[in-house]
N, C-alpha and C. Protein backbone atom coordinates (compact mmCIF):
# COMPACT_ATOMS: atom_id res chain seq x y z
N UNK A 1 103.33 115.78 105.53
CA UNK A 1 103.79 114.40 105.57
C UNK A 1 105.32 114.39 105.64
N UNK A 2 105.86 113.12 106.18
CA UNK A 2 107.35 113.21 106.49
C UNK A 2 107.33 112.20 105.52
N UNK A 3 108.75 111.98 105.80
CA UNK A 3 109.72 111.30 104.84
C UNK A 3 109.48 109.56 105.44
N UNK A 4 108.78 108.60 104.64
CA UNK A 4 108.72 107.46 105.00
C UNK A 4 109.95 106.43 104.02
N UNK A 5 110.10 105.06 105.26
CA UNK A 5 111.22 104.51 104.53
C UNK A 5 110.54 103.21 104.21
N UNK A 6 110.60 103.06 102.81
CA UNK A 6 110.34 101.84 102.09
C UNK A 6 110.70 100.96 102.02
N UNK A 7 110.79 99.53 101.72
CA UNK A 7 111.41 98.62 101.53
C UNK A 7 111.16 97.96 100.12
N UNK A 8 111.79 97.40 98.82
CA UNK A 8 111.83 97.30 98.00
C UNK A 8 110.63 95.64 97.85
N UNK A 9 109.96 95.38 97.41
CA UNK A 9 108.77 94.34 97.36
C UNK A 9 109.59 93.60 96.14
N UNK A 10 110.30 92.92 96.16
CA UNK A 10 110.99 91.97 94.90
C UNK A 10 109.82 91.05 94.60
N UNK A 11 108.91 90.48 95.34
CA UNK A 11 107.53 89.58 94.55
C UNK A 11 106.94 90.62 93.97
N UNK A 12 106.82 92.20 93.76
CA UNK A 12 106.11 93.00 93.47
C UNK A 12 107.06 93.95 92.63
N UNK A 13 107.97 93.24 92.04
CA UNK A 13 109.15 94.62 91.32
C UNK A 13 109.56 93.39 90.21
N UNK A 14 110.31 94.43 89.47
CA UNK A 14 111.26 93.96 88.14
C UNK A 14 112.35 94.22 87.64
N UNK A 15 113.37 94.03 87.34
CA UNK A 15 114.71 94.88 87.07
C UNK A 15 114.93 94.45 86.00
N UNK A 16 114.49 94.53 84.33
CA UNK A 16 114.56 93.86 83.21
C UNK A 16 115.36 94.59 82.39
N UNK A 17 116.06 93.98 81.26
CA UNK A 17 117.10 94.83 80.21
C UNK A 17 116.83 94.05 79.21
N UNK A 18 116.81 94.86 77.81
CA UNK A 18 117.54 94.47 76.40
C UNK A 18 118.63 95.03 75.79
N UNK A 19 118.95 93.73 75.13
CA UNK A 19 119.85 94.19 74.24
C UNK A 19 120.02 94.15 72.68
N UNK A 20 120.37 94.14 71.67
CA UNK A 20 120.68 93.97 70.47
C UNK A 20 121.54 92.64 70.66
N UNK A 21 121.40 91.81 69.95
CA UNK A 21 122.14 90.42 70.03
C UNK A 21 121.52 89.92 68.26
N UNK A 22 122.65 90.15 67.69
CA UNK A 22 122.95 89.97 65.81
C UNK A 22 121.72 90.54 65.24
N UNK A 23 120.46 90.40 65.37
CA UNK A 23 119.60 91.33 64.53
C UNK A 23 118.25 91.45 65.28
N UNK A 24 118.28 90.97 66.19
CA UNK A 24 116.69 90.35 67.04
C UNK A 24 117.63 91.61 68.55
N UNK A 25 116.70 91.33 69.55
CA UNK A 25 117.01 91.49 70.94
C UNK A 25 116.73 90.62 71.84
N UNK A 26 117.32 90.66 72.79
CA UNK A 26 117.81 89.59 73.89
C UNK A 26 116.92 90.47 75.16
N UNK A 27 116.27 89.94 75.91
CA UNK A 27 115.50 90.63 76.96
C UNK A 27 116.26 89.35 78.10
N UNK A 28 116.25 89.81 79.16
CA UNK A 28 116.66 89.18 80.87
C UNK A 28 116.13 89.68 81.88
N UNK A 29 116.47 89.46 83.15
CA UNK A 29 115.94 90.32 84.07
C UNK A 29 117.00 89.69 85.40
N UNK A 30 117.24 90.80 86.18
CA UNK A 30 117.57 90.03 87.60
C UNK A 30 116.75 89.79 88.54
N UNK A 31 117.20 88.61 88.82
CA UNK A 31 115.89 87.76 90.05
C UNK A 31 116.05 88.75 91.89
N UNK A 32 117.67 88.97 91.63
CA UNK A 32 117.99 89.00 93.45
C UNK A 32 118.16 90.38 93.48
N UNK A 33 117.34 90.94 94.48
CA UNK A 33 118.04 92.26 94.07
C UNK A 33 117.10 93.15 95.39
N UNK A 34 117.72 94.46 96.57
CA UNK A 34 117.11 94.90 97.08
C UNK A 34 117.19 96.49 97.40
N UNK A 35 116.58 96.75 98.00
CA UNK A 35 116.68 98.25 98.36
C UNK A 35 115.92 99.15 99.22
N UNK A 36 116.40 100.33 99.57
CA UNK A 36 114.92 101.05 100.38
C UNK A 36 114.95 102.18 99.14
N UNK A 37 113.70 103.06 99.87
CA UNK A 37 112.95 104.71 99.63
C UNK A 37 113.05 105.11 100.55
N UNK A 38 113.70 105.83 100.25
CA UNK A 38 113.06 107.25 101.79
C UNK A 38 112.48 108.53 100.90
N UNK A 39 111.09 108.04 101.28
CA UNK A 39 110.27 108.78 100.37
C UNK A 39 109.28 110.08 100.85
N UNK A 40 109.48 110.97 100.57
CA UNK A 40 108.56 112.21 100.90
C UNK A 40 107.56 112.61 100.02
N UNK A 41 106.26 112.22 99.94
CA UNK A 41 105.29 112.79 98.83
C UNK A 41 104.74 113.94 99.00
N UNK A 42 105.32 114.56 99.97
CA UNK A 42 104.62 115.96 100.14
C UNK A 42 106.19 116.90 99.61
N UNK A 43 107.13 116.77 99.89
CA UNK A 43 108.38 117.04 98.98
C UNK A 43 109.58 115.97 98.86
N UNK A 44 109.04 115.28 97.45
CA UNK A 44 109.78 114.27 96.42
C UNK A 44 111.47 114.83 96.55
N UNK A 45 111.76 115.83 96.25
CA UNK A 45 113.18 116.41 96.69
C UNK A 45 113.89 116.34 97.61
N UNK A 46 112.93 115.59 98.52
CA UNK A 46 113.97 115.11 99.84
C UNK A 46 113.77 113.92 99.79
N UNK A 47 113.50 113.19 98.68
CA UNK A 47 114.03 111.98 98.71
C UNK A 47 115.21 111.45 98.71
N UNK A 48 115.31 109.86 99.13
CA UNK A 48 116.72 109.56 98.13
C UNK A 48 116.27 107.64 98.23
N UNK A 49 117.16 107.36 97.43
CA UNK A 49 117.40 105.67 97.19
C UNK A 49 118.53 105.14 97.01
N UNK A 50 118.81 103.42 97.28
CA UNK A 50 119.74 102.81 97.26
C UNK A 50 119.04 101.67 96.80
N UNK A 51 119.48 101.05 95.80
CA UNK A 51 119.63 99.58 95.40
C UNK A 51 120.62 98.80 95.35
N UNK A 52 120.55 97.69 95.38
CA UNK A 52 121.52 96.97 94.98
C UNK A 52 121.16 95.41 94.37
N UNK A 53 121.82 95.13 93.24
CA UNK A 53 120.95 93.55 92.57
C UNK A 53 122.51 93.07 92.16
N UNK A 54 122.11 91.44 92.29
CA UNK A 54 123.22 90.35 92.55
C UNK A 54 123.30 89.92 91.05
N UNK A 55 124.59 90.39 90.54
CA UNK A 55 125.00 90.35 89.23
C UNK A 55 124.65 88.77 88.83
N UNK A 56 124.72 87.58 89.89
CA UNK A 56 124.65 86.18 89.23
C UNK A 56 123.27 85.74 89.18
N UNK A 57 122.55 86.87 89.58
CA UNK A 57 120.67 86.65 89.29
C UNK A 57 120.61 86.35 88.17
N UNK A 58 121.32 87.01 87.21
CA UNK A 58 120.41 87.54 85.97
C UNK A 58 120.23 86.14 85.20
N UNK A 59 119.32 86.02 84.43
CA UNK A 59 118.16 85.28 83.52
C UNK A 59 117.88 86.05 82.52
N UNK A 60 118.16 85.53 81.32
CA UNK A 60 117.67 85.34 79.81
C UNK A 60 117.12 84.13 79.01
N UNK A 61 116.74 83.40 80.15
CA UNK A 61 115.98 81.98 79.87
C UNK A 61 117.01 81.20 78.69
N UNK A 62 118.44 81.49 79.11
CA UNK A 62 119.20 80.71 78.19
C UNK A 62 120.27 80.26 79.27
N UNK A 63 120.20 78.90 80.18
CA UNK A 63 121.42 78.46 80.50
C UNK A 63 122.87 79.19 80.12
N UNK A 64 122.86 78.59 79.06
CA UNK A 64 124.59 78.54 78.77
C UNK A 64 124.89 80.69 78.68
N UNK A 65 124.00 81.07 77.79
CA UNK A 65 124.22 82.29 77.65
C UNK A 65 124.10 83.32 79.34
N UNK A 66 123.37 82.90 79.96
CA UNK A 66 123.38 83.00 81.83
C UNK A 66 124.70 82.95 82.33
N UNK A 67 125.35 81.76 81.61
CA UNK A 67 126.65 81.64 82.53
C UNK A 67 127.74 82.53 81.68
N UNK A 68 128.07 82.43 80.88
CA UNK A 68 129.03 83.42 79.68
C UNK A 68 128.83 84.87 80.20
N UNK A 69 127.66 85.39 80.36
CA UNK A 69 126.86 86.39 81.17
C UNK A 69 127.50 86.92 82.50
N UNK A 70 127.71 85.72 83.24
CA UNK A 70 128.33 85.75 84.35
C UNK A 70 129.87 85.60 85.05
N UNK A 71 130.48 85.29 83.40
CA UNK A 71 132.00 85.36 83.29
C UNK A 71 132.63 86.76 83.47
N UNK A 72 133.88 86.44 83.49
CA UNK A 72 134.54 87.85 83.29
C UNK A 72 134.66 88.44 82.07
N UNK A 73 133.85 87.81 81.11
CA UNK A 73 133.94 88.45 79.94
C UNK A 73 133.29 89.64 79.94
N UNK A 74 131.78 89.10 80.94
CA UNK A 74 130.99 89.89 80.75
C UNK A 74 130.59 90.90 82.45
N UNK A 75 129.72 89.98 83.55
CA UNK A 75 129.73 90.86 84.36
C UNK A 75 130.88 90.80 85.70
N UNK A 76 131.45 89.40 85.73
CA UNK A 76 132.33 88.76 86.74
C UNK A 76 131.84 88.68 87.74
N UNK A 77 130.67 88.16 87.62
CA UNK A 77 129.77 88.04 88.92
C UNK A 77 130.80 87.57 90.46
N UNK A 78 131.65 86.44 89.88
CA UNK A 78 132.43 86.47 91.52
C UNK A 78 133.49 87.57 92.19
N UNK A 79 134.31 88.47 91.20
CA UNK A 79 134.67 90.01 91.09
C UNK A 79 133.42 90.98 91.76
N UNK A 80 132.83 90.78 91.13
CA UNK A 80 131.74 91.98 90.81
C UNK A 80 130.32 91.51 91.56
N UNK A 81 130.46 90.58 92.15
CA UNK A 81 128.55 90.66 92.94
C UNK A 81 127.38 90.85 92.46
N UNK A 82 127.51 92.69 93.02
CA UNK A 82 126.82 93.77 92.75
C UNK A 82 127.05 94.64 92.03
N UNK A 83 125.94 95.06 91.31
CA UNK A 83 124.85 96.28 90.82
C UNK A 83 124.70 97.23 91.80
N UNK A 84 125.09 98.59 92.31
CA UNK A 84 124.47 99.46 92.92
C UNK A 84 124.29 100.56 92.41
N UNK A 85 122.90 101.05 93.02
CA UNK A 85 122.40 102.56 92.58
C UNK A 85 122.12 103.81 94.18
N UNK A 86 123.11 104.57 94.34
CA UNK A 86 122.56 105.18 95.29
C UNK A 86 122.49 106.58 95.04
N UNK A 87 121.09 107.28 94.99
CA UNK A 87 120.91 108.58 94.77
C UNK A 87 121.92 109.78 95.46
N UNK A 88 122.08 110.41 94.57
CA UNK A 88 122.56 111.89 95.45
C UNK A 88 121.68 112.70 95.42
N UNK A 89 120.65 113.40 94.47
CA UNK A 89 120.05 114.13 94.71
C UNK A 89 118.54 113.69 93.58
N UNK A 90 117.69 114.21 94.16
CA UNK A 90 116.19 114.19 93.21
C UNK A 90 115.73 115.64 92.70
N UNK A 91 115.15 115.64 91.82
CA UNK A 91 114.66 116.82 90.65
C UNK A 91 113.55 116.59 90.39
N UNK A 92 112.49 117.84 90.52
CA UNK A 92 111.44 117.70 89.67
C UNK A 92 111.53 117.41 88.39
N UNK A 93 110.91 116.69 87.75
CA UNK A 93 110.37 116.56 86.34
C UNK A 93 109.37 117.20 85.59
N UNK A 94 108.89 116.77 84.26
CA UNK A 94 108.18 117.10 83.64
C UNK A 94 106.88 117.28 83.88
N UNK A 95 105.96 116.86 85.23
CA UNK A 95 104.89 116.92 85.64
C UNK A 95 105.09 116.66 87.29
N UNK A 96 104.18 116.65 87.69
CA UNK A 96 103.96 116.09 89.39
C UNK A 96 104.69 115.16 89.59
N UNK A 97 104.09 114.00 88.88
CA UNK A 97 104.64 112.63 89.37
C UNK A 97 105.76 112.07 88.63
N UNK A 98 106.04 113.15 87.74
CA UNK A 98 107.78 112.20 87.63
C UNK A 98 109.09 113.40 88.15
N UNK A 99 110.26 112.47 88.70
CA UNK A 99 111.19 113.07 88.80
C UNK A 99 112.52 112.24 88.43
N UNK A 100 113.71 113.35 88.24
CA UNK A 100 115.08 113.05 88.15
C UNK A 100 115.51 112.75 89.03
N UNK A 101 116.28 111.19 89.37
CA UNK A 101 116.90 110.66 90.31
C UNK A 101 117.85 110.47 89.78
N UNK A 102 118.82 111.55 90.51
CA UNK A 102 120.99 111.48 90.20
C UNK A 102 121.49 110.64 90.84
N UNK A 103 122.10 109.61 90.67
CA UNK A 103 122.81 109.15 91.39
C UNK A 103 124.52 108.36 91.04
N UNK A 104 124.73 107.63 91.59
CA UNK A 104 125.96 106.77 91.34
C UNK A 104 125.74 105.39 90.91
N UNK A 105 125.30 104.83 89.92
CA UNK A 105 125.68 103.57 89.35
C UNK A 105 126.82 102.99 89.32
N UNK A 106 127.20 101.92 90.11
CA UNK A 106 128.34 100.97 89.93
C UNK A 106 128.04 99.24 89.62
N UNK A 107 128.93 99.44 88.60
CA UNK A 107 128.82 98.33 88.04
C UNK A 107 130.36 97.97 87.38
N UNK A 108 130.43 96.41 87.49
CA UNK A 108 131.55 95.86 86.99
C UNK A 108 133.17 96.27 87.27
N UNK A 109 132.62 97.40 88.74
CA UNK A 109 134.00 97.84 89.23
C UNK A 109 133.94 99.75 88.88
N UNK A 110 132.98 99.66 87.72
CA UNK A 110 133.33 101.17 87.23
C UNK A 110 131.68 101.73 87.99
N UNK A 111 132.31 103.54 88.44
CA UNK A 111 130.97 104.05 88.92
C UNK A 111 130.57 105.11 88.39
N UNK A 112 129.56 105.65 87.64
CA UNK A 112 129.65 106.78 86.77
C UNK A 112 128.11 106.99 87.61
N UNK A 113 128.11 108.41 87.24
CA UNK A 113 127.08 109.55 87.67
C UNK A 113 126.07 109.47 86.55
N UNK A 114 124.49 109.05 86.40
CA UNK A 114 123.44 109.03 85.60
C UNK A 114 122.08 109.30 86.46
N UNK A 115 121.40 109.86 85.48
CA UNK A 115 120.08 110.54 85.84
C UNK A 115 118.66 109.30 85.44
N UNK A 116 117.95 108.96 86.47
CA UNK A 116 116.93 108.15 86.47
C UNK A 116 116.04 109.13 85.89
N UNK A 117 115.26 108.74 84.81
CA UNK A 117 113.70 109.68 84.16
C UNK A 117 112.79 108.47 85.58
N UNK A 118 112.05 108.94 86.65
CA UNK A 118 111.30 108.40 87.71
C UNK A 118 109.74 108.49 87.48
N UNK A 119 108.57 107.56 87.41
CA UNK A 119 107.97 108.65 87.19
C UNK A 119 107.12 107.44 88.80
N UNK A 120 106.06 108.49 89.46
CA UNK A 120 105.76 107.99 90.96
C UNK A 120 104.32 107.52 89.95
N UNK A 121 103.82 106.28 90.84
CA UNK A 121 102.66 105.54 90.18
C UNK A 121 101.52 105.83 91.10
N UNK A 122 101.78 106.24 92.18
CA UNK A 122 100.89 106.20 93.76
C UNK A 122 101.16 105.74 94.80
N UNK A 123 100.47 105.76 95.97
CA UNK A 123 100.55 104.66 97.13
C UNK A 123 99.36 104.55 96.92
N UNK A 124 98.97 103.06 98.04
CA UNK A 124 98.07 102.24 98.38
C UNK A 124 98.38 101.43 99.53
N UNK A 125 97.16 101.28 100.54
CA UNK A 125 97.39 100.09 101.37
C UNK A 125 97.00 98.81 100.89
N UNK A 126 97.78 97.87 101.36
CA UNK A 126 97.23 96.88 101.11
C UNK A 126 96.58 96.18 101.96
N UNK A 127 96.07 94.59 102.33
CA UNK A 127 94.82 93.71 102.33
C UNK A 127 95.65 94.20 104.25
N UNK A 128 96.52 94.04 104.12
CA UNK A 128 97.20 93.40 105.34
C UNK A 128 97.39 94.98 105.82
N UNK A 129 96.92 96.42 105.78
CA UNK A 129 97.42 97.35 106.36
C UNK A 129 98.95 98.35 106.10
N UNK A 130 99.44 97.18 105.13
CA UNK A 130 100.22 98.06 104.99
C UNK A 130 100.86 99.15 104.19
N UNK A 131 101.17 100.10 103.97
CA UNK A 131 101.63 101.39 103.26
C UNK A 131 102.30 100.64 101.99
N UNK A 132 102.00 100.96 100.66
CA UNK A 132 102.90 100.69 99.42
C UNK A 132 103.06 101.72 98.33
N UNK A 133 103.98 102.30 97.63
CA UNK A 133 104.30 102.82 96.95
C UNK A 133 104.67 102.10 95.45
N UNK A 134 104.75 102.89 94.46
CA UNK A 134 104.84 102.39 93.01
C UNK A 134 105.61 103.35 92.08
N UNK A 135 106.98 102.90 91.95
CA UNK A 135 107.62 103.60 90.63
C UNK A 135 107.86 103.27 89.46
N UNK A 136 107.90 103.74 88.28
CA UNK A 136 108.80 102.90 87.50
C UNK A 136 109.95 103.77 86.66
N UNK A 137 110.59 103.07 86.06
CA UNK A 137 111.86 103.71 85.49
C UNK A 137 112.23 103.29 83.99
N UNK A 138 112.84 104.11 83.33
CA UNK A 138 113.57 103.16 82.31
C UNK A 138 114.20 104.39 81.64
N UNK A 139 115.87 103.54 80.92
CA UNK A 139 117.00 104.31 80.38
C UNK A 139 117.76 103.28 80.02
N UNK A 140 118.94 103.70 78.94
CA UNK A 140 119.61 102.98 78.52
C UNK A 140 120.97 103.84 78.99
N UNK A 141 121.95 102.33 78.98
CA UNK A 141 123.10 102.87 79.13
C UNK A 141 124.15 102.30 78.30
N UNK A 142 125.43 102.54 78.14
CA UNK A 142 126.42 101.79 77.26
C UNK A 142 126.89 100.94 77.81
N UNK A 143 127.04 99.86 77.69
CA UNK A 143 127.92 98.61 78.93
C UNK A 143 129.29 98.82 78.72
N UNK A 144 129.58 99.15 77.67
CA UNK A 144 131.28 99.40 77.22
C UNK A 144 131.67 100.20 78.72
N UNK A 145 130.42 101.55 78.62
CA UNK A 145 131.27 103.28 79.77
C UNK A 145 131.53 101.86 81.10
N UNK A 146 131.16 100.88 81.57
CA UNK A 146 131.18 99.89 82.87
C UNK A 146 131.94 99.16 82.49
N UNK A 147 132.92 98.95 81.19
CA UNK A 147 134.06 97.85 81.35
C UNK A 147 133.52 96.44 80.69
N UNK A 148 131.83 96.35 80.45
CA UNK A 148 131.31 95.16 79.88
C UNK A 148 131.89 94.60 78.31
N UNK A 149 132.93 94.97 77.69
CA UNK A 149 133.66 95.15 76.64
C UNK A 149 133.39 93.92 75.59
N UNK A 150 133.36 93.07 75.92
CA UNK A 150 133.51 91.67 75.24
C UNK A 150 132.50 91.54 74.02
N UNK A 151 132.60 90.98 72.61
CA UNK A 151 131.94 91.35 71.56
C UNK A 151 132.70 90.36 70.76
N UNK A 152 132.04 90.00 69.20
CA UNK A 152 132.04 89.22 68.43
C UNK A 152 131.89 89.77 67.14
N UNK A 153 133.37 89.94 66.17
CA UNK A 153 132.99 90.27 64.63
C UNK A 153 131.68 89.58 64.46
N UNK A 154 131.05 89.84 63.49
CA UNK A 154 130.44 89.13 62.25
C UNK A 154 130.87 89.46 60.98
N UNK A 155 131.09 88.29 59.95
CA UNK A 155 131.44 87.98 58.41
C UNK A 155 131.06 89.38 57.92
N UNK A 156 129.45 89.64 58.30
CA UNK A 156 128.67 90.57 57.42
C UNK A 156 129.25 91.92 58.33
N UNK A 157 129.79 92.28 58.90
CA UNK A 157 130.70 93.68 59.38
C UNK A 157 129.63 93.47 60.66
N UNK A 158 129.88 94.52 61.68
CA UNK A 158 129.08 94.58 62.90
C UNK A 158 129.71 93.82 64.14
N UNK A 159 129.14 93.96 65.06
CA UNK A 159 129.47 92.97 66.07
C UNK A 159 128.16 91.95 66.41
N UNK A 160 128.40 91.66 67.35
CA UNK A 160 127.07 90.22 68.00
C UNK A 160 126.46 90.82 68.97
N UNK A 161 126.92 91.55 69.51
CA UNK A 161 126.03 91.94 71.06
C UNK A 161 125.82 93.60 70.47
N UNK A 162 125.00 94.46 70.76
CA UNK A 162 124.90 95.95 70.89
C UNK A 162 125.53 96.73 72.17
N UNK A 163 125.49 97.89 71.87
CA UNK A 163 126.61 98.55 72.76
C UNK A 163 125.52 98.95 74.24
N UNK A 164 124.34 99.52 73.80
CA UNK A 164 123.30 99.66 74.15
C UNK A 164 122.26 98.88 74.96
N UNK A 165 122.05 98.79 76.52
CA UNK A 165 121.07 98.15 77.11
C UNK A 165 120.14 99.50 77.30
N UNK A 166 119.06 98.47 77.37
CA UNK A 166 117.80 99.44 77.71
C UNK A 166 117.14 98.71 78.77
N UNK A 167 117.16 99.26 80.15
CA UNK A 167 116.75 98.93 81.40
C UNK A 167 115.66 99.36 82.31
N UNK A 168 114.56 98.61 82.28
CA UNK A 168 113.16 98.67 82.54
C UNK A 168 112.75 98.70 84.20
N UNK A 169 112.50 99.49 84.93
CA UNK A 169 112.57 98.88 86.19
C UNK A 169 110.99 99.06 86.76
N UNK A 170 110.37 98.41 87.99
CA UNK A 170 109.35 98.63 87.83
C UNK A 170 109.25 98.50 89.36
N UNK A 171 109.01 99.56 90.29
CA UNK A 171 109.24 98.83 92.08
C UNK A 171 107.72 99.39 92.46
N UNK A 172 107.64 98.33 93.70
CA UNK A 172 106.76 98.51 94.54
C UNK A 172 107.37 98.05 95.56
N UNK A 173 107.28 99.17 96.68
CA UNK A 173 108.05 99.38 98.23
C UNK A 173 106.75 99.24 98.90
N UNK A 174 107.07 98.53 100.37
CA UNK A 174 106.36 98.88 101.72
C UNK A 174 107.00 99.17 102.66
N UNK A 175 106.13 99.94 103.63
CA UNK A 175 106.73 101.25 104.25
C UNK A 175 107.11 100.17 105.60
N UNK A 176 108.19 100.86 105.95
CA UNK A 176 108.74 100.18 107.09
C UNK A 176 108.01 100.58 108.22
C-alpha cells in the first residue's frame, strides 16, 4: 500500500482542552480547524501531518470568558490566528497501532518541538464509498513555554488559571 492523503473530517473530529481554573476545570474545544494525512498503513513511518485551528474558534460555553480567551492576554487571536502542528518525523510506539508524531507546534508566535503519543483507530469506508481513517491523541502542554502568561493571585496563595492544558484530539480523515 502507498501513502494516501487525507483530509481532516471537522463534522467527524474534535480538538478539546482542560484546564485548572481556581479548583474545578474548565474544558473548551476549537470549532475551526483543518488539515491533511499523508498516511501509509503499510509503513506508518512515512507518514507525516499538518494542522492548523483558528485561535478565535475556541468555546468554553462561556461568552465573556471566549472573548478574554481571545485577547492578548491570552491567545491574540487577531496577532495570532493560528494553531499549527506540522510533523517532522513519525516513530513507532508501544504496539502496532500507536505511534510518535514529532513535530513543530506554533502557537501564540512561539514554536517549540513536541512529541504526539498517536494511537491509529482503523480505516473504514463509508455509505458514500469513501476511504476514512481514525486517530486519536492526547498530551498536555504548559501555555506559559507559548507566551500564554496571563494569571490571577488568589487571597488563599495560588493563581486562577493552571499552568497545564491537557489536549484531547480525536480525527477522522477522508482520503482524497
Amino acid at each position: 500500500m502507498s501513502t494516501k492523503t487525507y483530509v481532516i473530517d471537522k463534522a467527524h473530529s474534535e480538538a478539546v482542552f482542560q484546564v485548572r481554573h481556581l479548583i474545578t476545570k474548565v474544558r473548551g474545544r476549537f470549532s475551526d480547524f483543518e488539515g491533511t494525512i499523508a498516511f501509509d498503513e503499510a509503513q506508518p513511518t512515512a507518514s507525516s501531518v499538518r494542522v492548523s485551528i483558528k485561535t478565535a474558534s475556541i468555546d468554553t460555553n462561556e461568552p465573556d470568558r471566549d472573548k478574554h480567551l481571545r485577547s492578548d492576554d491570552f491567545f491574540g487571536a487577531e496577532t495570532h490566528p493560528e494553531i499549527t502542528f506540522e510533523s517532522t518525523r513519525v516513530s513507532a510506539g508501544r504496539s502496532a497501532t500507536t505511534f510518535d508524531v514529532t513535530g513543530r507546534l506554533t502557537m501564540h508566535g512561539v514554536t517549540r518541538e513536541i512529541t504526539l503519543p498517536v494511537s491509529y483507530l482503523g480505516a473504514a469506508t463509508d455509505p458514500w464509498g469513501k476511504s476514512r481513517v481514525g486517530f486519536e491523541a492526547e498530551l498536555s502542554v504548559n501555555r506559559k513555554d507559548y507566551g500564554l502568561l496571563w494569571n490571577a493571585a488568589l487571597e488563599t496563595g495560588g493563581f486562577l488559571v493552571g499552568d497545564d492544558v491537557k489536549i484531547n484530539l480525536s480525527i477522522q480523515a477522508v482520503a482524497q
